[in-house]
Protein backbone atom coordinates (compact mmCIF):
# COMPACT_ATOMS: atom_id res chain seq x y z
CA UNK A 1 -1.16 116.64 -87.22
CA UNK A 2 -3.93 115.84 -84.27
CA UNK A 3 -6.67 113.40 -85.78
CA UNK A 4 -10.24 115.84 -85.92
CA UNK A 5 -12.50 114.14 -83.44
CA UNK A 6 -15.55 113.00 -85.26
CA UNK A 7 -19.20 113.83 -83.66
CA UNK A 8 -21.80 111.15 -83.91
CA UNK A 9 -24.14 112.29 -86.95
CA UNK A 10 -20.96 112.47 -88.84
CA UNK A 11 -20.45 109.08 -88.02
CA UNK A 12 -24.01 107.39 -87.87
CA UNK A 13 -24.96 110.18 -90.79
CA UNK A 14 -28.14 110.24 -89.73
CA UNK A 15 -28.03 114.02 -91.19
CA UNK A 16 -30.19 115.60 -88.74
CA UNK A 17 -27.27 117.98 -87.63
CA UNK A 18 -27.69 122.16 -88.22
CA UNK A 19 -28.28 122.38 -91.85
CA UNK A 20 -27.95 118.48 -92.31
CA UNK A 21 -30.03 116.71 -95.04
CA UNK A 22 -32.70 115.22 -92.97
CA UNK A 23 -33.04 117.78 -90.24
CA UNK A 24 -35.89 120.13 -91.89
CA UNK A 25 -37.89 116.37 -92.23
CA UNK A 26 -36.92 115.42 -88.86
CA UNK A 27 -35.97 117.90 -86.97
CA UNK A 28 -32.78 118.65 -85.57
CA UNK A 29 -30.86 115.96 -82.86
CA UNK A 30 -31.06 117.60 -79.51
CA UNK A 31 -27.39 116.22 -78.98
CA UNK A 32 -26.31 118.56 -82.08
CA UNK A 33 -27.92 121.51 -80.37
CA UNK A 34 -26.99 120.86 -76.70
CA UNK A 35 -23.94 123.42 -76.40
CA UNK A 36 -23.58 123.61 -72.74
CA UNK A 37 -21.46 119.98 -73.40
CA UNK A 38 -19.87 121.73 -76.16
CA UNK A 39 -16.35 120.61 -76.51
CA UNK A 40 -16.63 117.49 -74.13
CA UNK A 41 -14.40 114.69 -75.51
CA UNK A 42 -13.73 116.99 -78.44
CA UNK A 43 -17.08 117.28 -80.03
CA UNK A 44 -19.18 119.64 -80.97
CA UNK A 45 -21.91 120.71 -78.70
CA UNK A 46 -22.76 116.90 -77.17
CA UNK A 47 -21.78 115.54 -80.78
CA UNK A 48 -19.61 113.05 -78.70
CA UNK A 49 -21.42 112.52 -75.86
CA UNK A 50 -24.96 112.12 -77.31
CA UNK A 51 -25.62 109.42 -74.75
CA UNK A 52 -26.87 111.75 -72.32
CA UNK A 53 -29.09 113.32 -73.99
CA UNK A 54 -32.43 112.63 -73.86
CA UNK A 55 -34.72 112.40 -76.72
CA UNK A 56 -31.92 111.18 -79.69
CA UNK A 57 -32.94 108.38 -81.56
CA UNK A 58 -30.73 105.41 -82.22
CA UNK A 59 -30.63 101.59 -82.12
CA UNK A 60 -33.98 101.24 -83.43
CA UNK A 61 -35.70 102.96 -80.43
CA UNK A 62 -36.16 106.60 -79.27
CA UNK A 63 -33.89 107.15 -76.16
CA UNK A 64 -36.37 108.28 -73.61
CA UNK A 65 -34.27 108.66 -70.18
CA UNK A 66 -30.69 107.94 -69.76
CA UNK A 67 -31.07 105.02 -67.98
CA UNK A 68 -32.40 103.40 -71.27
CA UNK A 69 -30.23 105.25 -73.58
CA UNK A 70 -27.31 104.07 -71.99
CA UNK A 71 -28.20 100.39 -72.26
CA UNK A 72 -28.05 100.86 -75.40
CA UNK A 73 -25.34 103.30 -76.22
CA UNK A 74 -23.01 100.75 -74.21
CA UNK A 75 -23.12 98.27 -77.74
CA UNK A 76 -22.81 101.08 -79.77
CA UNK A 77 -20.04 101.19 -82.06
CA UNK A 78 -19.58 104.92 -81.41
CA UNK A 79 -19.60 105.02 -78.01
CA UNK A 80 -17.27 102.29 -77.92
CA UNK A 81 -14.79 104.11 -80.34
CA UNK A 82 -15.28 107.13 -77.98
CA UNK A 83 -14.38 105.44 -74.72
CA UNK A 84 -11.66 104.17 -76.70
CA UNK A 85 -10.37 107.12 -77.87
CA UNK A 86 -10.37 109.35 -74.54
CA UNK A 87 -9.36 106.49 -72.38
CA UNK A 88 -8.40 108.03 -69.00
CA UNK A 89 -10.66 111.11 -69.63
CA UNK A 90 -13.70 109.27 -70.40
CA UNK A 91 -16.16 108.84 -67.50
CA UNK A 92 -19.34 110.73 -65.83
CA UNK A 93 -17.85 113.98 -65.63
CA UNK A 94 -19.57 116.55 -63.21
CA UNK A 95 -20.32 118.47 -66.29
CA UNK A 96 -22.10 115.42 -67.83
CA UNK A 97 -24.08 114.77 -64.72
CA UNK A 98 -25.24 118.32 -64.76
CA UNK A 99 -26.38 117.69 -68.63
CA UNK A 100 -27.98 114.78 -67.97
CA UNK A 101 -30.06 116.31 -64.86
CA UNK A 102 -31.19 119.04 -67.67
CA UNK A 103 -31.63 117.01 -70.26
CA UNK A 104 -33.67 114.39 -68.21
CA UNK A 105 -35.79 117.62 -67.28
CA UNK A 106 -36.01 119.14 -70.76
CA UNK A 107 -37.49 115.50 -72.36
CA UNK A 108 -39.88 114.87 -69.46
CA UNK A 109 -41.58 118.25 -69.93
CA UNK A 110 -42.36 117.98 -73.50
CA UNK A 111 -43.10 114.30 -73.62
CA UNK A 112 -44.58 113.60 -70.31
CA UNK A 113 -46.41 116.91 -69.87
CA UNK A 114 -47.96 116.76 -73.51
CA UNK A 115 -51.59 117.73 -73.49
CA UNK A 116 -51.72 114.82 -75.74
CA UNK A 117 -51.14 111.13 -75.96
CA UNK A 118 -48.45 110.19 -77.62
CA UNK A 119 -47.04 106.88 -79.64
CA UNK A 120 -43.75 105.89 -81.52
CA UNK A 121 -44.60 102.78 -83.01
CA UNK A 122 -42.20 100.34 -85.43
CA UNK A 123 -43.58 100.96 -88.68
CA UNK A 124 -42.19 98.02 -90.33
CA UNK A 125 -41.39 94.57 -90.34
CA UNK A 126 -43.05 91.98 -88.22
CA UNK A 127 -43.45 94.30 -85.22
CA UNK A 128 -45.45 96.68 -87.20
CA UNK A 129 -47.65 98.95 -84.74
CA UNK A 130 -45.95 97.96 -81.54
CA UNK A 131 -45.58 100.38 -78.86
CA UNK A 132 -42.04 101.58 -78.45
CA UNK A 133 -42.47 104.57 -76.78
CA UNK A 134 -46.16 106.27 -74.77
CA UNK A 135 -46.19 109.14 -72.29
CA UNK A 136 -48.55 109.61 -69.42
CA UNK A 137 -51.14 110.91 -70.96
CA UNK A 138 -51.71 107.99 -73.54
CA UNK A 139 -51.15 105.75 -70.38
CA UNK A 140 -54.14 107.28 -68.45
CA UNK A 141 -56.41 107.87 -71.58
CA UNK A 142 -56.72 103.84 -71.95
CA UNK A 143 -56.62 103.03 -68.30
CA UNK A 144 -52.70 101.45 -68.52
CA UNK A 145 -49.23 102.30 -67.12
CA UNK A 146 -46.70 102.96 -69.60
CA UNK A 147 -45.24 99.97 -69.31
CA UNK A 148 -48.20 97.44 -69.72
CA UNK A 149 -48.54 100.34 -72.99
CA UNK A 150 -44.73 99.12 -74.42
CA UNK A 151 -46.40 95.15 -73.90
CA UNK A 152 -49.00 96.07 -76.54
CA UNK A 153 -49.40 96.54 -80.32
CA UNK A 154 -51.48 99.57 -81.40
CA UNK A 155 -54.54 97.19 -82.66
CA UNK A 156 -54.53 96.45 -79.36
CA UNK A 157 -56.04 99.92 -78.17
CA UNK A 158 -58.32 99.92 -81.51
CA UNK A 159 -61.71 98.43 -81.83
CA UNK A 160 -62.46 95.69 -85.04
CA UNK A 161 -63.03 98.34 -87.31
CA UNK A 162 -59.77 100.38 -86.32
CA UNK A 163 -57.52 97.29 -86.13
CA UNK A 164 -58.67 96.42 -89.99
CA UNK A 165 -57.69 99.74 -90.82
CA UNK A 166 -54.04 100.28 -89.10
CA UNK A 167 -52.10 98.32 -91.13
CA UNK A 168 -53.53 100.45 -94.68
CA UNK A 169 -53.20 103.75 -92.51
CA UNK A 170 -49.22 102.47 -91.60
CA UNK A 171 -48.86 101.49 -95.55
CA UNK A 172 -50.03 105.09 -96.30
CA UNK A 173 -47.47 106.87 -93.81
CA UNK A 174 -44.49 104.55 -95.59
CA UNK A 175 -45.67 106.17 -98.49
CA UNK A 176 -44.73 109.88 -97.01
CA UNK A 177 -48.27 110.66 -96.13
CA UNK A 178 -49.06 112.07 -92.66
CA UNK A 179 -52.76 111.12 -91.54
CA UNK A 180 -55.61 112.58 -89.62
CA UNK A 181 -58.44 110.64 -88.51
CA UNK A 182 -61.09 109.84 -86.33
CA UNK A 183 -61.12 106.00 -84.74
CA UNK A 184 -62.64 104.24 -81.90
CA UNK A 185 -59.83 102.91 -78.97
CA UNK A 186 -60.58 100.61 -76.31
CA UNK A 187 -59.44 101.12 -73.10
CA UNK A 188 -58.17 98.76 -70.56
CA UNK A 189 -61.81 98.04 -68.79
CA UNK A 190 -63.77 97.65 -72.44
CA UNK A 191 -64.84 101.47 -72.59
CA UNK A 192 -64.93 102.55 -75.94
CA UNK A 193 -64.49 106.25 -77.05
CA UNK A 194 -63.57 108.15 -80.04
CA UNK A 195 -59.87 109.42 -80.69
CA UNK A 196 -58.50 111.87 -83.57
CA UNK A 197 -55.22 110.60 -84.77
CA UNK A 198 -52.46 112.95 -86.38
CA UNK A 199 -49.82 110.39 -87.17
CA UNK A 200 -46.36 110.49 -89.88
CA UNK A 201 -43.32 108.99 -90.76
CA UNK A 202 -39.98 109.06 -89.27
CA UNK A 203 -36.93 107.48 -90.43
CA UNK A 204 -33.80 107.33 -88.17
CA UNK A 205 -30.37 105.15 -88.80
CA UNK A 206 -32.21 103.37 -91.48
CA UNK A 207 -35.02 102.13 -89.37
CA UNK A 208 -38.47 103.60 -89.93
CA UNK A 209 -41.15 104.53 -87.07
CA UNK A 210 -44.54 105.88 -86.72
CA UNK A 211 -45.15 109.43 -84.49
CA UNK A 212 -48.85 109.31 -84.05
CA UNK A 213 -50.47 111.96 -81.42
CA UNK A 214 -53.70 111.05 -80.60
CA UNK A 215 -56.64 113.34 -78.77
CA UNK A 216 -59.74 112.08 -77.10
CA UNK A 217 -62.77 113.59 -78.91
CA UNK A 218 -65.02 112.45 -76.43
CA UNK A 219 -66.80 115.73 -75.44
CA UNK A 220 -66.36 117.06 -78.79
CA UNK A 221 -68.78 114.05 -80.06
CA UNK A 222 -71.01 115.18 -77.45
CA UNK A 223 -71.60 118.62 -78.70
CA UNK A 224 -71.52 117.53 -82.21
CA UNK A 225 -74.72 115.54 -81.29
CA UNK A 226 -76.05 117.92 -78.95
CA UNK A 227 -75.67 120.58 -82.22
CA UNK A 228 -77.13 118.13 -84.70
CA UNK A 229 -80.01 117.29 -82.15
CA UNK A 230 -80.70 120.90 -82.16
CA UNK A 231 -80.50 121.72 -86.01
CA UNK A 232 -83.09 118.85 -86.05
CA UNK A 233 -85.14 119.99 -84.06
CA UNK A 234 -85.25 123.76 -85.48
CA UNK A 235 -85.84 121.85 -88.89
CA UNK A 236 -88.84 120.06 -87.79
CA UNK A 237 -90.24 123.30 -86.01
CA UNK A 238 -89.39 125.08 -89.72
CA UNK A 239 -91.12 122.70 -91.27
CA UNK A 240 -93.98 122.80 -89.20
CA UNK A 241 -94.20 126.15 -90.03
CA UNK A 242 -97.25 126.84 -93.00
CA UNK A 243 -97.17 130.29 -95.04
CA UNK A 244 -99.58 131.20 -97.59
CA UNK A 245 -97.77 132.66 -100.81
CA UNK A 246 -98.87 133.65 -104.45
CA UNK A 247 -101.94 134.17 -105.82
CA UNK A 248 -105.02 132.34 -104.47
CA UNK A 249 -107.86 132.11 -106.81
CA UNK A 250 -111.12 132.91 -105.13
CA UNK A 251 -114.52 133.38 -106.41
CA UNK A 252 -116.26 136.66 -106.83
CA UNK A 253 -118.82 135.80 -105.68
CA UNK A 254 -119.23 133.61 -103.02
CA UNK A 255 -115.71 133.81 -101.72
CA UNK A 256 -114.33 130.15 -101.55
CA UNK A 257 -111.28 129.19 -102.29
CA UNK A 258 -109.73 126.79 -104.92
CA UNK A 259 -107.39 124.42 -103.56
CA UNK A 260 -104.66 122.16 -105.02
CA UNK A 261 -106.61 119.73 -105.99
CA UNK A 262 -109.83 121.71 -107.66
CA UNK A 263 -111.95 121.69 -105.06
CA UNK A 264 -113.50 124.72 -103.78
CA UNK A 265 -113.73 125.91 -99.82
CA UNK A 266 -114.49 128.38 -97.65
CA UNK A 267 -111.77 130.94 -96.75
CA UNK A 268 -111.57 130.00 -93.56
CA UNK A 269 -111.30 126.19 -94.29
CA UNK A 270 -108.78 126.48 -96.79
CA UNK A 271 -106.96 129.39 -93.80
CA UNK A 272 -106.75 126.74 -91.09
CA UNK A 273 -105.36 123.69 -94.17
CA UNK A 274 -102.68 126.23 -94.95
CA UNK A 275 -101.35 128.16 -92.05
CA UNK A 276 -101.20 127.23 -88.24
CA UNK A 277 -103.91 129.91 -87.75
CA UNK A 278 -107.84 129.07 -86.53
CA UNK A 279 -110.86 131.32 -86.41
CA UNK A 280 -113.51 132.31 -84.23
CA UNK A 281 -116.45 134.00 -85.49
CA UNK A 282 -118.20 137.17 -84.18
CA UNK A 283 -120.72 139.45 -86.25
CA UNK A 284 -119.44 143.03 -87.70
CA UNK A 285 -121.49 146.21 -86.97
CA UNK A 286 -122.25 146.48 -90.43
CA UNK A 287 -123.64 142.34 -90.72
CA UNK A 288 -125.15 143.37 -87.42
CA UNK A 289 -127.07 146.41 -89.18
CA UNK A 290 -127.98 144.63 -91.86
CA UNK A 291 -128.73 141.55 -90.10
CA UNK A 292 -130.99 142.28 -87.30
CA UNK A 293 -131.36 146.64 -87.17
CA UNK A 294 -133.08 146.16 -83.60
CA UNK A 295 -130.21 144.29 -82.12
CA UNK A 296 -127.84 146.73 -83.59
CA UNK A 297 -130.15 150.02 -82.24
CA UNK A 298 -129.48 148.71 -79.15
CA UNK A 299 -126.13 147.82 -78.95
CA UNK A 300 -124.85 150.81 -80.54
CA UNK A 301 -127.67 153.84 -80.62
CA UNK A 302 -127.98 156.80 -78.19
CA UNK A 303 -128.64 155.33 -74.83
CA UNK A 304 -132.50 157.00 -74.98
CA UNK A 305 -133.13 154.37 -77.84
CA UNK A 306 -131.32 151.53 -76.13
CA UNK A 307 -133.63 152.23 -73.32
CA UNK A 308 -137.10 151.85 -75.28
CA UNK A 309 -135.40 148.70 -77.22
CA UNK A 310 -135.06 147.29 -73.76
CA UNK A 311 -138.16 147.63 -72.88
CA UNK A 312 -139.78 145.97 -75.98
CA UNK A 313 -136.99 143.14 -75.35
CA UNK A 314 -139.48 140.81 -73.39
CA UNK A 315 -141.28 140.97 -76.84
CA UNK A 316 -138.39 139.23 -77.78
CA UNK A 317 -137.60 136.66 -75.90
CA UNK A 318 -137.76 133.57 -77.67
CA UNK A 319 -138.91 130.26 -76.80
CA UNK A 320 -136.70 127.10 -78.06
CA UNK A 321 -138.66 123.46 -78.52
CA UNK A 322 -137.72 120.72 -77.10
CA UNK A 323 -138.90 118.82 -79.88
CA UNK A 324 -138.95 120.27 -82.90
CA UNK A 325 -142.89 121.78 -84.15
CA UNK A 326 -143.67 121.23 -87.73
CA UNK A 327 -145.58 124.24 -89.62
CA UNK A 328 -147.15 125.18 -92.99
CA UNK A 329 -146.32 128.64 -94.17
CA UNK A 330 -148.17 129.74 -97.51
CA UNK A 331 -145.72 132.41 -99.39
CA UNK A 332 -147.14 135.21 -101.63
CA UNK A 333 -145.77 134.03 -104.58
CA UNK A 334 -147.56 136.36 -107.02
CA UNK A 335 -150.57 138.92 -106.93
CA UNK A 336 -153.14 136.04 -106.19
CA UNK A 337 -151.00 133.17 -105.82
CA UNK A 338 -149.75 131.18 -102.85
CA UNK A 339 -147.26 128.31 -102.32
CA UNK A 340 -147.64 125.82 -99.47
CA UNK A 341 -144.33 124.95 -97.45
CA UNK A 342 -143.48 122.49 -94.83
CA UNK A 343 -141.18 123.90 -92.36
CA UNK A 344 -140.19 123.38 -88.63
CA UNK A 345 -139.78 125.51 -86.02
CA UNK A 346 -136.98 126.30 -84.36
CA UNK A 347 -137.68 129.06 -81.95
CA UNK A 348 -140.64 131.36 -81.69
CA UNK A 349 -141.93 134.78 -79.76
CA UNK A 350 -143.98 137.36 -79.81
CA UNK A 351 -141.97 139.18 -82.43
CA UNK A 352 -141.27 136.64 -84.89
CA UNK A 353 -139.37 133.22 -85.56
CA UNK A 354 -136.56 131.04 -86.98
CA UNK A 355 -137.85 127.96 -89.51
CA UNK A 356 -136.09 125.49 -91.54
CA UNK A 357 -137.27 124.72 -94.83
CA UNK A 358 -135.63 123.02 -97.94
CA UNK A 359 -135.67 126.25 -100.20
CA UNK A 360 -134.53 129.45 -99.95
CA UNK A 361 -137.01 132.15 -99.52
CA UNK A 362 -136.05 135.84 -101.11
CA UNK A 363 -135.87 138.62 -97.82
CA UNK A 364 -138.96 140.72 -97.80
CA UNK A 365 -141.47 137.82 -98.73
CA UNK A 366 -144.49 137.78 -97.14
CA UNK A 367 -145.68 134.60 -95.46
CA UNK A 368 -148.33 133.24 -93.60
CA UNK A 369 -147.32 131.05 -90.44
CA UNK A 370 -150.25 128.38 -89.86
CA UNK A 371 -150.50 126.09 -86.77
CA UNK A 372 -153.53 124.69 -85.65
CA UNK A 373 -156.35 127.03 -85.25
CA UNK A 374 -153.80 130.26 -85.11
CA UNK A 375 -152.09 132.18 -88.19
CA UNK A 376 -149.61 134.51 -87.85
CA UNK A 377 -148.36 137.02 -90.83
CA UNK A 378 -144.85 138.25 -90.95
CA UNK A 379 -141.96 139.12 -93.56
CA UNK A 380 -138.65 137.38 -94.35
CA UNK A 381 -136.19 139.14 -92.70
CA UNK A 382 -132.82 136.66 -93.68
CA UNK A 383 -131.97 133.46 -94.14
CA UNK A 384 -128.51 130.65 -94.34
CA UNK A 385 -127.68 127.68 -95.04
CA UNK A 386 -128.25 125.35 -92.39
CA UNK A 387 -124.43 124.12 -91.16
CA UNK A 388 -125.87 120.79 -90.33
CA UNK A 389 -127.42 119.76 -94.00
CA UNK A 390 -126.67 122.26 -97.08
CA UNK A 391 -130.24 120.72 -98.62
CA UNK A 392 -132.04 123.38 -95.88
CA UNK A 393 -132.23 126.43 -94.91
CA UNK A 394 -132.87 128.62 -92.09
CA UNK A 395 -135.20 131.38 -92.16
CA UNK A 396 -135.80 134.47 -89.99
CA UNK A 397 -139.29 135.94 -89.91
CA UNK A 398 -140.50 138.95 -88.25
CA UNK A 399 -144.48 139.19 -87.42
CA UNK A 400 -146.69 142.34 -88.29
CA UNK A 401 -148.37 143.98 -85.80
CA UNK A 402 -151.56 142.68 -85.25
CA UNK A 403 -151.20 140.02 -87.81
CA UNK A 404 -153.03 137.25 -85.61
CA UNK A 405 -155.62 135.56 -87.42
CA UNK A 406 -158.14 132.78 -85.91
């Protein structure tokens, strides 16, 4: 009976065959897959001549070309049983070259042309986190050729911080756990920039190695920053933002406003404290009515009124000091009796004038305007608190007709 030809996994029982124990973990050997060598040297698929295929992983490195394999397939045990075995017929068979050509192909698209860096690192031992295998993308992301890359250890590429932290991130991945991070590398002229890490375990022959892809986040960063500029930005401008809500308590009468604290002040004090809003002030037709009637006849009657208004508006016309004129006016205070009052002038003409005193005086009081030799009779027509000191006030008087006394 003809001895069965064994194929390598059977041998090495590395189990990553169709259906073997580690191949859901690991992934399936190419060389168990690779059926256009199927039957060479009696194997199955390239189970016997799985040093042409690119990609397998044996004697404690991945096999990345065949030129590298095959240095180290020649002190393998199997291959060596192999050669031994098929004597004459063993050789580089134009079927084998053909493999290889595809194989070299198949490996150098999905390792070289990964969008990705990628590392195989020892995991254990001594050598812990050197570089056994980097394609051309990790290469050019730290400013190296992938061989000065297979010089180095992986702290070698991190900054302090990262370096501290490989060895517990290699620890972790012994442990079965696969790891994403973000970590700072160093490339080969000192630039620093952030990389995310997806790294695991993988266990081949006995020996253990770490599969780490890494991505440089640089632009990502970036717009993470730019973002988080902007949402700090829209929170200040939020902030900045005042709204009045609730009840406000305001008097009655006099229409301030409480505030936080107790104190009371005008509405639009309190307004301008609470909002981002500011006022201007104007006077109301009705004020105006009330106010000064004459002014209002002749902004808003018929235009045969406004006429005669103009007219009298030379009457009018007041003068201002340039210093201000101090004045006694004596107010009717009863049937008989008079009060005395200092005042000053502010502004004076034919028709009447504007005093400041330090009391109030009731509208429709009659007073008597004395300067010098000259008196002049007239009626309180309104009167404020002065803006500049709340002790005085400022009153408006209109004169009678042919009220001048000497």
């Amino acid at each position: 009976m003809k001895k069965k030809n064994k194929n390598c996994w059977e041998v090495k029982g590395c189990g990553r065959e169709l259906g073997g124990k580690n191949a859901k973990e690991l992934g399936v050997c190419p060389a168990a897959i690779y059926k256009r060598l199927d039957g060479v040297h009696g194997g199955k698929n390239a189970g016997r001549v799985c040093w042409v295929v690119a990609g397998t992983m044996c004697a404690v490195r991945i096999q990345g070309t065949f030129a590298r394999e095959y240095k180290d397939c020649a002190e393998c045990d199997f291959y060596k049983s192999v050669k031994e075995e098929e004597s004459q017929y063993f050789g580089m068979t134009r079927a084998l070259e053909e493999a290889l050509l595809e194989s070299e192909n198949r490996y150098r698209m999905l390792f070289e042309c990964a969008g990705d860096a990628i590392f195989i690192l020892d995991a254990e031992g001594e050598k812990a986190g050197q570089i056994v295998a980097a394609n051309r993308v990790a290469a050019e992301m730290h400013g190296y050729t992938v061989d000065e890359l297979l010089a180095l250890n992986i702290i070698d590429l991190d900054t302090q911080d990262a370096a501290q932290e490989a060895p517990v991130r290699i620890q972790r991945m012994l442990k079965g756990e696969w790891i994403k991070a973000e970590v700072s590398h160093r490339k080969k002229d000192g630039t620093i920039f952030p990389v995310e890490i997806n790294a695991g375990l993988l266990e081949l022959g006995g020996y253990k190695y770490v599969l780490a892809f890494d991505r440089d986040i640089t632009e990502r960063k970036m717009a993470e920053q730019e973002r988080e500029k902007l949402i700090h930005e829209l929170q200040d401008a939020l902030a900045k933002i005042k709204m009045l809500r609730g009840l406000i308590p305001m008097c009655a009468w006099c229409k301030k406003i409480r505030d936080d604290s107790g104190y009371w002040e005008k509405v639009e004090t309190y307004i301008q404290d609470h909002s981002d809003a500011s006022f201007t002030h104007g006077i109301c037709p009705e004020c105006l009515k009330k106010q000064d009637p004459l002014a209002y006849e002749q902004v808003f009657g018929d235009e045969k009124e406004a006429e005669g208004f103009k007219r009298e508006r030379r009457g009018f016309e007041r003068a201002r000091f340039a210093k201000p004129l101090d004045c006694v006016l004596s107010v009717n205070s009863g049937e008989s009796e008079k009060a005395l009052l200092s005042a000053t002038v502010e502004n004076i003409s034919d028709e009447g004038m504007c005093v400041r005193i330090d009391r109030p005086l009731e509208k429709g009081r009659k007073v008597t305007f004395s300067h010098g030799k000259e008196n002049r009779t007239g009626i309180v027509r309104w009167q404020e608190k002065d803006d500049r000191d709340n002790k005085t006030y400022r009153v408006g008087i209109q004169f009678l007709r042919n009220s001048t006394n000497r």
